[in-house]
Protein backbone atom coordinates (compact mmCIF):
# COMPACT_ATOMS: atom_id res chain seq x y z
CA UNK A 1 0.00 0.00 0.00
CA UNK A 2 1.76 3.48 -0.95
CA UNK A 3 1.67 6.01 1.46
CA UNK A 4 1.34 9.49 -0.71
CA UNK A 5 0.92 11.55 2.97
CA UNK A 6 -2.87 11.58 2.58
CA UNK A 7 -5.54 10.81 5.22
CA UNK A 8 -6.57 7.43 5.02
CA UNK A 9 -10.05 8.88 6.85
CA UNK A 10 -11.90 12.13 7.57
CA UNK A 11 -10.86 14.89 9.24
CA UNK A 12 -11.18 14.80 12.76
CA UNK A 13 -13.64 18.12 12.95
CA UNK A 14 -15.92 17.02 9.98
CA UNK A 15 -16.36 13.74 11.39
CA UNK A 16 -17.75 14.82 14.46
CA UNK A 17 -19.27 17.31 13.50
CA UNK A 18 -21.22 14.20 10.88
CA UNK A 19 -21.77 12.38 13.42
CA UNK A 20 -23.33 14.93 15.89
CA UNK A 21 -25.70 15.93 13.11
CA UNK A 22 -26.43 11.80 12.99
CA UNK A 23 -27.16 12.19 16.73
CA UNK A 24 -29.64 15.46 16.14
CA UNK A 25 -31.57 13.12 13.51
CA UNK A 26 -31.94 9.97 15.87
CA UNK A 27 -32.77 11.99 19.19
CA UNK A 28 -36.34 12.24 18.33
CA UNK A 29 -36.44 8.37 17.36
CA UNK A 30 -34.42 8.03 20.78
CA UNK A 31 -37.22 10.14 22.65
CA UNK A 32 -40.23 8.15 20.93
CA UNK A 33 -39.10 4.83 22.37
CA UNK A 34 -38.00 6.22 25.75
CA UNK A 35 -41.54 7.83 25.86
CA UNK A 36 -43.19 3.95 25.02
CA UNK A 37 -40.99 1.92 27.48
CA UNK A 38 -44.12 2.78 30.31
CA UNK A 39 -46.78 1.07 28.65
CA UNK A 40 -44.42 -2.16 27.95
CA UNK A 41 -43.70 -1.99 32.31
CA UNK A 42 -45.75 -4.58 33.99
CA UNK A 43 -47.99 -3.13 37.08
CA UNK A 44 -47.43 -3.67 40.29
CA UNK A 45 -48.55 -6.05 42.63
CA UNK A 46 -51.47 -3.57 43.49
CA UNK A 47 -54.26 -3.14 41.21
CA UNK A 48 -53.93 0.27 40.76
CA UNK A 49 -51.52 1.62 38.31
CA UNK A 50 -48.33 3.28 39.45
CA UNK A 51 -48.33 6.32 37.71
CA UNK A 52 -45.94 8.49 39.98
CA UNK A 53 -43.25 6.34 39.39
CA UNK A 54 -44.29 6.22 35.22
CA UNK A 55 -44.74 10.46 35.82
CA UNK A 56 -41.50 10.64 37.33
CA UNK A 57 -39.61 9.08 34.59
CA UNK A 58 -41.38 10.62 31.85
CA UNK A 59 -40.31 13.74 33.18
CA UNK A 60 -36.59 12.67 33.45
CA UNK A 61 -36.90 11.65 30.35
CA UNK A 62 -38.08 14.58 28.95
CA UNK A 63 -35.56 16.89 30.89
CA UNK A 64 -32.43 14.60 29.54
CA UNK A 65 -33.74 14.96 26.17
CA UNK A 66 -33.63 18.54 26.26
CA UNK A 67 -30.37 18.87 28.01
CA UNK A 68 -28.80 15.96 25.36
CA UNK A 69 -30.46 18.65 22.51
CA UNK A 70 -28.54 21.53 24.08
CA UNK A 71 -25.51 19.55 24.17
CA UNK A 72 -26.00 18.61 20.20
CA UNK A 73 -26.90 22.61 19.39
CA UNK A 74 -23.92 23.71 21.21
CA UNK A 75 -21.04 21.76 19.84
CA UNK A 76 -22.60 22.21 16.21
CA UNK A 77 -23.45 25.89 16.96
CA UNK A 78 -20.30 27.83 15.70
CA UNK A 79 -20.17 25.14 13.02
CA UNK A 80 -23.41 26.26 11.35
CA UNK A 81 -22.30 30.10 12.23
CA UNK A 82 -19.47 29.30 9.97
CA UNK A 83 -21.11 28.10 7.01
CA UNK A 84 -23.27 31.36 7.03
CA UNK A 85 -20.74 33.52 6.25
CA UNK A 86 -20.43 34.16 2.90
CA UNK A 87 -16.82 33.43 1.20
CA UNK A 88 -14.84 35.97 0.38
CA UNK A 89 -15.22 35.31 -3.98
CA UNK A 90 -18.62 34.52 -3.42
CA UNK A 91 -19.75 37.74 -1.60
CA UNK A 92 -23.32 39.15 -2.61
CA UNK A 93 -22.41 42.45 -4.86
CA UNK A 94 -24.65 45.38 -4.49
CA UNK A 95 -26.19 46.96 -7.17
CA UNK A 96 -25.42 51.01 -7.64
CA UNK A 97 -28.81 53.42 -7.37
């Protein structure tokens, strides 16, 4: 196998930055089977359903899927800032008055 000096693989900061956009598109998939797992618990040895303890972990849930999105948003954040910008060829021209 020549080596030429080339990167067998991706560059470090456009593979994770890939793969954190992977994890933005399966956290809702993620949060649909979390949000499920209640009605597949079996009840407890009391006829009555146990709903604080189903309540509780919906909301815990629901909290770590919010703080897991704000984890995603922030290490992509100045990744998407960057790919605003316009390049400097590419810059929209004004047109005189």
């Amino acid at each position: 196998m020549p080596q030429s000096g080339q990167p067998l693989f991706l560059a470090r900061r456009s593979y994770r930055r890939r793969r954190l956009m992977d994890a933005a598109r399966l956290l809702p998939v993620l949060g649909m089977v979390l949000f499920a797992l209640p009605g597949l618990w079996h009840p407890a040895e009391t006829p009555t359903p146990d709903t604080g303890r189903g309540g509780l972990y919906l909301f815990a849930v629901w909290i770590g899927l919010i703080f897991a999105a704000f984890l995603i948003a922030r290490g992509l954040g100045p990744v998407l800032d960057a790919e605003e910008l316009p390049e400097e060829g590419n810059a929209p021209q004004q047109e005189p008055e």
